[in-house]
N, C-alpha and C. Protein backbone atom coordinates (compact mmCIF):
# COMPACT_ATOMS: atom_id res chain seq x y z
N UNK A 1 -115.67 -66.93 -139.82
CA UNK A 1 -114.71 -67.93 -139.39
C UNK A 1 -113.27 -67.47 -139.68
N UNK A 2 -112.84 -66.90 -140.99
CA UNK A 2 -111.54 -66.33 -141.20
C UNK A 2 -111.61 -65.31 -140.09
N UNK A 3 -112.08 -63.92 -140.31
CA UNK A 3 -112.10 -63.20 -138.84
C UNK A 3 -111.49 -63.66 -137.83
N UNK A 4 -112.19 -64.90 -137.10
CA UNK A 4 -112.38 -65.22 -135.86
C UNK A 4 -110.70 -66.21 -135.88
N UNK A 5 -110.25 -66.18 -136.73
CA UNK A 5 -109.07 -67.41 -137.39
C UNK A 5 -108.19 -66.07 -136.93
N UNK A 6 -108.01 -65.07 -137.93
CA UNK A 6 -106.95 -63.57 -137.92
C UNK A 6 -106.95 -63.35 -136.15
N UNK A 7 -108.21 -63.52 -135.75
CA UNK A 7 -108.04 -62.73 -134.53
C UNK A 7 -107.47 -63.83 -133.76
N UNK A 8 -107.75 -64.48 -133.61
CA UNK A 8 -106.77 -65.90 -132.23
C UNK A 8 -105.28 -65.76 -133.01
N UNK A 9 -104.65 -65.41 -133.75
CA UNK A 9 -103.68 -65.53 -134.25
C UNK A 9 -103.26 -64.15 -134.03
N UNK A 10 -103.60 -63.15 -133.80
CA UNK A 10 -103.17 -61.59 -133.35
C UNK A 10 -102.92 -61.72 -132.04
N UNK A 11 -104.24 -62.17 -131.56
CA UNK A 11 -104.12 -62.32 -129.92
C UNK A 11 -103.05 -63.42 -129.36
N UNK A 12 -102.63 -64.61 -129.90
CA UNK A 12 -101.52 -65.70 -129.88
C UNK A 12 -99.92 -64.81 -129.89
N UNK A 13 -100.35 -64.20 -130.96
CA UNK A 13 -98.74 -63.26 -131.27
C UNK A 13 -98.31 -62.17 -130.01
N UNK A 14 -99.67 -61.38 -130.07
CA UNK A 14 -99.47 -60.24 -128.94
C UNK A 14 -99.35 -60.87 -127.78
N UNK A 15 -99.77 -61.97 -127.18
CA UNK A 15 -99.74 -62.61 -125.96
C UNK A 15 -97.73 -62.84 -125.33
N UNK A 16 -97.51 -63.41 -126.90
CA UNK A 16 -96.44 -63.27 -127.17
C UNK A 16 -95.08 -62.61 -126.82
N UNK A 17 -95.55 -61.73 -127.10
CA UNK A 17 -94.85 -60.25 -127.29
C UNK A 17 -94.34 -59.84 -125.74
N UNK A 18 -96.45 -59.39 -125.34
CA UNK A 18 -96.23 -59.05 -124.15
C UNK A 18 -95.37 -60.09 -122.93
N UNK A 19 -95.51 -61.57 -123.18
CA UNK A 19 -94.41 -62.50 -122.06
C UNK A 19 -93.15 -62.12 -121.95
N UNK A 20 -92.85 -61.81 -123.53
CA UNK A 20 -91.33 -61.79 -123.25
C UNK A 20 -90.86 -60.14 -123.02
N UNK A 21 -91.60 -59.43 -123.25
CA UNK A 21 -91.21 -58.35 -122.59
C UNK A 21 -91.32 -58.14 -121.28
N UNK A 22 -92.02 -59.00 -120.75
CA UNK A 22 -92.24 -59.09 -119.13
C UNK A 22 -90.85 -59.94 -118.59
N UNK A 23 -90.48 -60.46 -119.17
CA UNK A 23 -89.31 -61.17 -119.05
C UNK A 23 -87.97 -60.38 -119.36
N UNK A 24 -88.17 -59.83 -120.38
CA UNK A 24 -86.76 -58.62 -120.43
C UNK A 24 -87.37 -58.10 -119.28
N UNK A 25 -88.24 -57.26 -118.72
CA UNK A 25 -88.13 -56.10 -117.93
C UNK A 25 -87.73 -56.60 -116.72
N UNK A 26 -87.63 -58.01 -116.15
CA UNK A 26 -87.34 -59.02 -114.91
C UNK A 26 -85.80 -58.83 -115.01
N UNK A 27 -85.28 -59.19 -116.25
CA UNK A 27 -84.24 -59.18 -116.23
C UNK A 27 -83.43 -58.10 -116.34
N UNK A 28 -83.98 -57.36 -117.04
CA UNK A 28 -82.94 -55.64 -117.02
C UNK A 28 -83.39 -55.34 -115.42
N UNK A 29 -84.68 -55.56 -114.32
CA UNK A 29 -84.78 -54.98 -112.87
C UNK A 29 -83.35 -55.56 -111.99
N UNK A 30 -82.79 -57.07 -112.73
CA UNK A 30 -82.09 -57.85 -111.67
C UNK A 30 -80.92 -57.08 -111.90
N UNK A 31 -80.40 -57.06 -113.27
CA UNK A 31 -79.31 -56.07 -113.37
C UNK A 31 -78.65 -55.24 -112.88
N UNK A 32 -80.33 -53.85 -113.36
CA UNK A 32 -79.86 -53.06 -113.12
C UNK A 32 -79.38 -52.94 -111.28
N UNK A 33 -80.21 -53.98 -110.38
CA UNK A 33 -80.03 -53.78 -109.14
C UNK A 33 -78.63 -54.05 -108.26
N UNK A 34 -78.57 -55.35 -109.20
CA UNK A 34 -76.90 -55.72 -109.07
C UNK A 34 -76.07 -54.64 -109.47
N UNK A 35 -75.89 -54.10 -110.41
CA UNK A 35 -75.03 -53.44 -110.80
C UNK A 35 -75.30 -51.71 -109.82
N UNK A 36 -76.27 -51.43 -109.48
CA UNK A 36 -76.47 -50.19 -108.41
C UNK A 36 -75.88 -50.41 -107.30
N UNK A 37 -76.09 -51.99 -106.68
CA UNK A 37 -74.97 -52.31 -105.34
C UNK A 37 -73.98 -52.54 -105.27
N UNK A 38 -73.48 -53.46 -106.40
CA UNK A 38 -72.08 -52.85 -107.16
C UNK A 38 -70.93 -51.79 -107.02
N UNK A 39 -72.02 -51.09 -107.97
CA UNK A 39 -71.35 -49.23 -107.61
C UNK A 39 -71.54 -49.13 -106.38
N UNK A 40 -72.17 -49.13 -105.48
CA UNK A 40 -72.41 -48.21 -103.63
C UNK A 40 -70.99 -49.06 -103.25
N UNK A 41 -70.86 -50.62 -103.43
CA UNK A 41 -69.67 -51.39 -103.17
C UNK A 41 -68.42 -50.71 -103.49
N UNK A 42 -68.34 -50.46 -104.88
CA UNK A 42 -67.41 -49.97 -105.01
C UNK A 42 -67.15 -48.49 -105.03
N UNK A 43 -67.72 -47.89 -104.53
CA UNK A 43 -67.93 -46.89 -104.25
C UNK A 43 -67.31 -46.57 -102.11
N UNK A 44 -68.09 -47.45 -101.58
CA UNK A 44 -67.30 -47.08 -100.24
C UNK A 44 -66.11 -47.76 -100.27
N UNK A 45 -65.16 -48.70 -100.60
CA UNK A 45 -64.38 -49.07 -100.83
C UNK A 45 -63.22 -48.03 -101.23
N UNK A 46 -63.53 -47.14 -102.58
CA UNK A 46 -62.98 -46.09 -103.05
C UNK A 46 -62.81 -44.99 -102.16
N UNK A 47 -63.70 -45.12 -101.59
CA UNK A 47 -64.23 -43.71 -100.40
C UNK A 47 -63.01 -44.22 -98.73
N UNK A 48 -63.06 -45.41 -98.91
CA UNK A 48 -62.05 -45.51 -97.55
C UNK A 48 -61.00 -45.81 -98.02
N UNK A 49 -60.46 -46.36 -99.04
CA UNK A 49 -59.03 -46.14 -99.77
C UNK A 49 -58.10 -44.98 -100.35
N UNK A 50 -59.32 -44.26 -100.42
CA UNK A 50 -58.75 -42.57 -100.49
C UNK A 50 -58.33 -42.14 -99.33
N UNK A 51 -58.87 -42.43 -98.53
CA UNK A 51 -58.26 -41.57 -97.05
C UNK A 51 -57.49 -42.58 -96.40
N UNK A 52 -57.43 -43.58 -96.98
CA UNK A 52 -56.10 -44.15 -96.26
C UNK A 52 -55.01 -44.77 -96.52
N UNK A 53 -53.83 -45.29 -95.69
CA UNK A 53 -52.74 -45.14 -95.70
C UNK A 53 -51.38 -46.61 -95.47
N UNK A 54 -50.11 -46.96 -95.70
CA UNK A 54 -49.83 -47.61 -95.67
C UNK A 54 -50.60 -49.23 -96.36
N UNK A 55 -50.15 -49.05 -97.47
CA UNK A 55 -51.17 -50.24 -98.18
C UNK A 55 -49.60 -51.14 -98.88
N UNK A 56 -48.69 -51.39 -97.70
CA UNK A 56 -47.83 -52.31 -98.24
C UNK A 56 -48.66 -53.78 -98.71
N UNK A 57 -49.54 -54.27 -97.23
CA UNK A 57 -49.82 -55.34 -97.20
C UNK A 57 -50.57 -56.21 -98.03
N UNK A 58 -50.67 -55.24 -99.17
CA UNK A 58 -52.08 -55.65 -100.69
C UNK A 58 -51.29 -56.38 -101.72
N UNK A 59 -52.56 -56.94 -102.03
CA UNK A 59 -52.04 -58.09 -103.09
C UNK A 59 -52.46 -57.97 -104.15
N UNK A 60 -53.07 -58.85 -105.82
CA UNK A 60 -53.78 -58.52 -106.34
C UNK A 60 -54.57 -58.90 -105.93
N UNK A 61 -55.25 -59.56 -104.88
CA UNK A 61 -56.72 -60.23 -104.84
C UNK A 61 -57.24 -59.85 -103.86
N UNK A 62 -56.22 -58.53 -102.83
CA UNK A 62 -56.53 -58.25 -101.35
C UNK A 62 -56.29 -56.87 -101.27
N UNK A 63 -56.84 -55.79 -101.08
CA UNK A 63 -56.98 -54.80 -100.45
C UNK A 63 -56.73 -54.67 -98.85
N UNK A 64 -55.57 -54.26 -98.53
CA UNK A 64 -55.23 -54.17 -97.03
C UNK A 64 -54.73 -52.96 -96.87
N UNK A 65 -55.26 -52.24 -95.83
CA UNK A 65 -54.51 -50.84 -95.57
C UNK A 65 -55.05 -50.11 -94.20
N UNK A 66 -54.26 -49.39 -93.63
CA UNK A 66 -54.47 -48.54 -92.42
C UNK A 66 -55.79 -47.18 -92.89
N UNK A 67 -56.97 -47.16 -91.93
CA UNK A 67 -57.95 -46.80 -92.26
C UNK A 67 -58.04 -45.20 -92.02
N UNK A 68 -58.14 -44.16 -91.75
CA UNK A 68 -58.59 -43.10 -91.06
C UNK A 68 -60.18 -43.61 -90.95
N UNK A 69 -60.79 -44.14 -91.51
CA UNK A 69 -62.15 -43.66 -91.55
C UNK A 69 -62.26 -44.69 -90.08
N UNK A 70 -61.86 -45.57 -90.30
CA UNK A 70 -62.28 -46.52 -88.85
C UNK A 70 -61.16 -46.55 -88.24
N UNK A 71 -61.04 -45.32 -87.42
CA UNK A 71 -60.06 -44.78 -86.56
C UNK A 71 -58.51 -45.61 -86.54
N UNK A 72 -58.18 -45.45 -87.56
CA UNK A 72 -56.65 -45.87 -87.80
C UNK A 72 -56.78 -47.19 -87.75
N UNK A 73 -57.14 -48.21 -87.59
CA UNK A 73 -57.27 -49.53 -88.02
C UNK A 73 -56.84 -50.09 -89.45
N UNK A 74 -57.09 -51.67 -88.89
CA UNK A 74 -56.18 -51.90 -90.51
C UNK A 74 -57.95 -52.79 -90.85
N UNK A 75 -57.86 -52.24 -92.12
CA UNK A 75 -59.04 -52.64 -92.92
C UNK A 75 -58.43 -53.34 -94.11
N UNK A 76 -59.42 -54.68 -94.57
CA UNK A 76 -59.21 -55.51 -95.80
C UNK A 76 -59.93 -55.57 -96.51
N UNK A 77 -60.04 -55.77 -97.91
CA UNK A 77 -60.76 -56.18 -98.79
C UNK A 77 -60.48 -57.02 -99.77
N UNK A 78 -61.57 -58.03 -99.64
CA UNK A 78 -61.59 -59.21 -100.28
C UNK A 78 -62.54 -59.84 -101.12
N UNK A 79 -62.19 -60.71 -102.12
CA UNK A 79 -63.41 -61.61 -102.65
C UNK A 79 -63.37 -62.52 -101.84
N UNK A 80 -64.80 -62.88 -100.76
CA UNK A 80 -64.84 -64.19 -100.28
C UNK A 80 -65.89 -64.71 -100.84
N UNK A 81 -65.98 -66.21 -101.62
CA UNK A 81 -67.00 -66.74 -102.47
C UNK A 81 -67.30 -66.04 -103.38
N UNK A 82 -68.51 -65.48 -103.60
CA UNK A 82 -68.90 -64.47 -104.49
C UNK A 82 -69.42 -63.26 -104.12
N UNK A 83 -69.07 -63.13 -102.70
CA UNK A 83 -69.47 -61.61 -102.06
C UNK A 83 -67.76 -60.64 -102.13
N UNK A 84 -67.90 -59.54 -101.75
CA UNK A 84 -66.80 -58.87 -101.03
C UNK A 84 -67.07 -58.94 -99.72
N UNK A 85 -65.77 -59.38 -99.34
CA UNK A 85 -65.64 -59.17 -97.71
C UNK A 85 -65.46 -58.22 -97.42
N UNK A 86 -65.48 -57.73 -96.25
CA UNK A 86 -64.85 -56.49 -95.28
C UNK A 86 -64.39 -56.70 -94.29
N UNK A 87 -63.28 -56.77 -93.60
CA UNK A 87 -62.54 -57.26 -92.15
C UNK A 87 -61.47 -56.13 -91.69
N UNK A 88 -62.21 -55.51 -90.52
CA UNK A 88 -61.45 -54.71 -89.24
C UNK A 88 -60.37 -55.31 -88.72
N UNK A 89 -58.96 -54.76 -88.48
CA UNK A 89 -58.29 -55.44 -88.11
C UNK A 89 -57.81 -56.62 -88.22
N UNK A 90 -57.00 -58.20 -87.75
CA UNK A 90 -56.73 -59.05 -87.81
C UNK A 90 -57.55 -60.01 -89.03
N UNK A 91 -57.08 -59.93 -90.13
CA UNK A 91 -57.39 -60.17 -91.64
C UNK A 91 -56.73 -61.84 -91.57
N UNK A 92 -56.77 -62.84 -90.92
CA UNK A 92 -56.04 -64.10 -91.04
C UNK A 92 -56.80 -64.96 -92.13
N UNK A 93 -58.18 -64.82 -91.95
CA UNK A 93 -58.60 -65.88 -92.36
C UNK A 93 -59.87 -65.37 -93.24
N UNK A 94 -60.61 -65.92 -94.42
CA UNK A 94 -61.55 -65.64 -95.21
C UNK A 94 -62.62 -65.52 -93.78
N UNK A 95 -62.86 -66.33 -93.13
CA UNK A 95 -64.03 -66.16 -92.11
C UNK A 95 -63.91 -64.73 -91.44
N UNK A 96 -62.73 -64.19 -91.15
CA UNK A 96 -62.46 -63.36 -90.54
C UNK A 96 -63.29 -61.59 -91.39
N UNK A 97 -63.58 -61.74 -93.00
CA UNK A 97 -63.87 -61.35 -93.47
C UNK A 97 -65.29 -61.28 -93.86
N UNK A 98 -66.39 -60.27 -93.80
CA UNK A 98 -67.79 -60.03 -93.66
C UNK A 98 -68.24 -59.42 -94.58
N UNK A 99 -69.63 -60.06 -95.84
CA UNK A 99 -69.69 -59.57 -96.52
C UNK A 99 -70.27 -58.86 -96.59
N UNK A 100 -70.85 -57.49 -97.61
CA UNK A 100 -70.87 -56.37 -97.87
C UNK A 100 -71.54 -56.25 -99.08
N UNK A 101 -71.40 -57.32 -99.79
CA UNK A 101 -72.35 -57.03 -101.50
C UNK A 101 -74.01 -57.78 -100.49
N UNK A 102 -74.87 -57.62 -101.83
CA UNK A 102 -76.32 -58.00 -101.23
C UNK A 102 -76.34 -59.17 -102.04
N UNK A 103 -77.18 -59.70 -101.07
CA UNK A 103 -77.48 -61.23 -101.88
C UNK A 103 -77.62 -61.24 -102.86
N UNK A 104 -78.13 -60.89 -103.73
CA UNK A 104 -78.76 -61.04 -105.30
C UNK A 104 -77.64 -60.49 -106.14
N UNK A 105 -76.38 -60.04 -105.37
CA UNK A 105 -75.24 -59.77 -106.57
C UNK A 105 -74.02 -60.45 -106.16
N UNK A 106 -73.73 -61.17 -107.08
CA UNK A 106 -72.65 -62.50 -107.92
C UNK A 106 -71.39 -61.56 -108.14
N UNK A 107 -70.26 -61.48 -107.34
CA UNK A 107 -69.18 -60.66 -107.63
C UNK A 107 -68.31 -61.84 -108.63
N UNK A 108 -67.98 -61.80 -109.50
CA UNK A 108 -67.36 -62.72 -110.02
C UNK A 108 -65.68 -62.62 -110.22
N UNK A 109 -65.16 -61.34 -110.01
CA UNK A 109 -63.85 -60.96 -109.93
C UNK A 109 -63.51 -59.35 -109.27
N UNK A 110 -62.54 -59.96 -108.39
CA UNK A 110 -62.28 -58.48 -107.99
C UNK A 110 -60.89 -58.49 -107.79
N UNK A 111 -60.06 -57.48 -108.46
CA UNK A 111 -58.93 -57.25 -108.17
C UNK A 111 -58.65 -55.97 -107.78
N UNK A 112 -56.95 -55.80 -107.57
CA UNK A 112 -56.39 -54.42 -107.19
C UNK A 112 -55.09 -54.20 -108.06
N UNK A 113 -55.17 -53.38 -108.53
CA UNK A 113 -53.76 -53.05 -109.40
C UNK A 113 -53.21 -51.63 -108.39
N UNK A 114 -52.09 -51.67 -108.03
CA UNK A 114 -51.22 -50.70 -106.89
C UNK A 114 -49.97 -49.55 -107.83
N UNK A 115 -50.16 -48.70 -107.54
CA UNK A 115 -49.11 -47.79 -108.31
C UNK A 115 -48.53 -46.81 -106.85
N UNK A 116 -47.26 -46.67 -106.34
CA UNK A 116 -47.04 -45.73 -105.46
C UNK A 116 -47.05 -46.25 -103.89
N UNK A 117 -47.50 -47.51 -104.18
CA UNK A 117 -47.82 -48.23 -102.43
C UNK A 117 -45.92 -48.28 -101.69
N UNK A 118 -45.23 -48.09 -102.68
CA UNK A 118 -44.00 -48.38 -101.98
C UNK A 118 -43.29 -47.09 -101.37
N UNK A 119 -42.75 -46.68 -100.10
CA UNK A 119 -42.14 -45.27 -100.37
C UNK A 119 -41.52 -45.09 -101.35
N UNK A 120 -40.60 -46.31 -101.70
CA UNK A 120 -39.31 -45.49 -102.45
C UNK A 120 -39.82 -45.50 -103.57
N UNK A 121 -40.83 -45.34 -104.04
CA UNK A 121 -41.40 -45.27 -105.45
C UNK A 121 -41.30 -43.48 -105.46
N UNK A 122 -41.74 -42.99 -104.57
CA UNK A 122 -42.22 -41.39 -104.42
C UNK A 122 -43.39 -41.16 -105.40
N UNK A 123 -43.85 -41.55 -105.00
CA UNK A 123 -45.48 -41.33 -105.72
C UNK A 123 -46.81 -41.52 -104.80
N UNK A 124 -47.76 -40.76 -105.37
CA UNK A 124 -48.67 -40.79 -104.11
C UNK A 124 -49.53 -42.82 -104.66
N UNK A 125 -49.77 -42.72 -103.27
CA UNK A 125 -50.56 -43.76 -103.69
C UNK A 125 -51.81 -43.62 -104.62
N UNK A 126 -51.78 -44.96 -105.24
CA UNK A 126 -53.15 -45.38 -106.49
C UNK A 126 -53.66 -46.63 -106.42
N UNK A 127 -55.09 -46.58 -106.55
CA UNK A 127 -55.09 -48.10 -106.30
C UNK A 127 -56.26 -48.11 -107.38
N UNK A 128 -56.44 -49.26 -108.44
CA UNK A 128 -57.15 -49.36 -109.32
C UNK A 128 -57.93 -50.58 -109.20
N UNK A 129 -59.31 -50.26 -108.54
CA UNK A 129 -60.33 -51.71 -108.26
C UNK A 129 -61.20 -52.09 -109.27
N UNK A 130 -60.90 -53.39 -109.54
CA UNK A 130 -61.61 -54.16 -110.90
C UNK A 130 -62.40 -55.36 -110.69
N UNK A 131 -63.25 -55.29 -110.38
CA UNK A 131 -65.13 -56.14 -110.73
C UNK A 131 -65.67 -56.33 -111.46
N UNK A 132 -65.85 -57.72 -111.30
CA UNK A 132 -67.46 -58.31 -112.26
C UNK A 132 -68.08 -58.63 -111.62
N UNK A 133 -69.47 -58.13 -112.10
CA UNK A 133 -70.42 -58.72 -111.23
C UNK A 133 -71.76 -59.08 -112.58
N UNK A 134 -72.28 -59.85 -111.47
CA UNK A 134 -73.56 -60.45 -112.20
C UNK A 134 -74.60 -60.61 -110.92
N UNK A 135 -75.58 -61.12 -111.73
CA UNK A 135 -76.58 -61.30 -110.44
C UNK A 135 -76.86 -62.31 -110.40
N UNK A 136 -77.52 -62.77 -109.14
CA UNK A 136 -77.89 -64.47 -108.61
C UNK A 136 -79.05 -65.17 -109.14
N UNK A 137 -79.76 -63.48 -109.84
CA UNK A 137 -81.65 -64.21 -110.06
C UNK A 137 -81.13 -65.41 -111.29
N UNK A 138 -81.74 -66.26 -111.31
CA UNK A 138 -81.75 -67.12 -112.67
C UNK A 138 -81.82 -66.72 -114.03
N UNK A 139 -82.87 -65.37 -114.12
CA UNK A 139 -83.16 -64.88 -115.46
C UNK A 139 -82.01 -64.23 -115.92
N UNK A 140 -81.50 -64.13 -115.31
CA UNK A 140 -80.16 -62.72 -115.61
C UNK A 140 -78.56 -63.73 -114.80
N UNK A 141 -78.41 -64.82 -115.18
CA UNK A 141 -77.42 -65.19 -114.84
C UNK A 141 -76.24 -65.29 -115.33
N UNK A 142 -76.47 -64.98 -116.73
CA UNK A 142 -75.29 -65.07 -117.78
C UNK A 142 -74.91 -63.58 -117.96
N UNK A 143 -75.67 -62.34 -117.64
CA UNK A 143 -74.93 -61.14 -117.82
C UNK A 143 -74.06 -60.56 -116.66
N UNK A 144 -73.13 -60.13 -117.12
CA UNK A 144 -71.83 -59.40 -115.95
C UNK A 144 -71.51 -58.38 -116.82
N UNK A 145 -71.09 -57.28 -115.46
CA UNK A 145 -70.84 -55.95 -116.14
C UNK A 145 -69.98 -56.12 -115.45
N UNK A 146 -68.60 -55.04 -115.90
CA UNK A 146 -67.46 -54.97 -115.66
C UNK A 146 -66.86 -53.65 -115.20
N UNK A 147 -66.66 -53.49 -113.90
CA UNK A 147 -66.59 -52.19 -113.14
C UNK A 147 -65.48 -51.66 -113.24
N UNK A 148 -64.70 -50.35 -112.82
CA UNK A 148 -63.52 -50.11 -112.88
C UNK A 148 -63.06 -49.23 -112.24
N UNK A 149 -62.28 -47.95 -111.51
CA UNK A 149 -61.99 -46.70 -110.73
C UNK A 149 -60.76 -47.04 -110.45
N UNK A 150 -60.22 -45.97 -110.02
CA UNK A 150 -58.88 -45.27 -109.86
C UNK A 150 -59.01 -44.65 -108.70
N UNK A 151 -58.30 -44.91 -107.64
CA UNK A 151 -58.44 -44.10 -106.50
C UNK A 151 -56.87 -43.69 -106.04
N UNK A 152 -56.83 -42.38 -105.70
CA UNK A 152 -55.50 -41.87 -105.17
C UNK A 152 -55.55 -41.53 -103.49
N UNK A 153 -54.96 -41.96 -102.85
CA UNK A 153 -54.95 -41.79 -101.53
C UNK A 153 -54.55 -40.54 -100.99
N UNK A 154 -55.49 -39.60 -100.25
CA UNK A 154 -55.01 -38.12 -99.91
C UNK A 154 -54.11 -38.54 -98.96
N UNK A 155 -53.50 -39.01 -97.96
CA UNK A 155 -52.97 -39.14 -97.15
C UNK A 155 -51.43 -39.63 -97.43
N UNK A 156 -50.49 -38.48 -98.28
CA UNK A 156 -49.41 -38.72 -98.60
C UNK A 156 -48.38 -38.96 -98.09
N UNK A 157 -48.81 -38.29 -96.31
CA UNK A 157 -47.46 -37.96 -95.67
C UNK A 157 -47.41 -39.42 -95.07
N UNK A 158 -48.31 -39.72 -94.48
CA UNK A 158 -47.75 -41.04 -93.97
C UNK A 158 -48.00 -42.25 -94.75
């Protein structure tokens, strides 16, 4: 009877154990997934802000600038709700802007810090993009990681 007492009480504990590690591993999968689309986010973002040009029109909360990558166009970037937007050309309105993060990731802040956007500064352009993100699953709703990069624009002459 003690035996049989030790053992429902091993097996109670380990049962234990194993739930909630099934539960961390739910929650480090939501994470880590958010935070992988994240980076690709901020990652093409970086990738078309490098090659492009004239970025008077940016704010802290707006990324606006003349594209090379989408044939000289003016491209924006935005937080709309909790996605990033993306909008070709004529940037008027949040609708006008299409998002780009994946469902299951919670952008919670995105800014732009600008160094060089002015000519008469004489400096090449810089643009420094700053994110939080979190994810949408429930288990993982309270963690946000906090992103960061530096991008310099090759396109000095114009």
């Amino acid at each position: 009877m003690v035996a049989t007492s030790v053992f429902i009480i091993l097996v109670a504990l380990s049962t234990g154990v194993f739930v909630q590690t099934l539960r961390t591993q739910r929650t480090l999968s939501a994470v880590t997934a958010a935070n992988e689309s994240a980076s690709q986010i901020l990652e093409q973002v970086a990738r078309e802000a490098r090659t492009g040009y004239n970025f008077q029109a940016s704010t802290a909360d707006t990324l606006v600038f003349t594209s090379t990558q989408a044939n000289n166009q003016t491209v924006g970037y935005k937080l709309v709700g909790s996605s990033v937007g993306r909008c070709l050309s004529v940037c008027a309105a949040d609708s006008d802007y299409k998002a780009i993060t994946s469902t299951d990731v919670k952008v919670e802040k995105l800014n732009f810090l600008y160094y060089g956007v002015n000519p008469a500064d004489n400096a090449p352009p810089r643009v420094t993009i700053l994110m939080t993100v979190g994810t949408s699953k429930d288990s993982a709703s309270n963690i946000e990681t906090n992103l960061e990069t530096t991008v310099s624009a090759r396109n000095v002459s114009k």
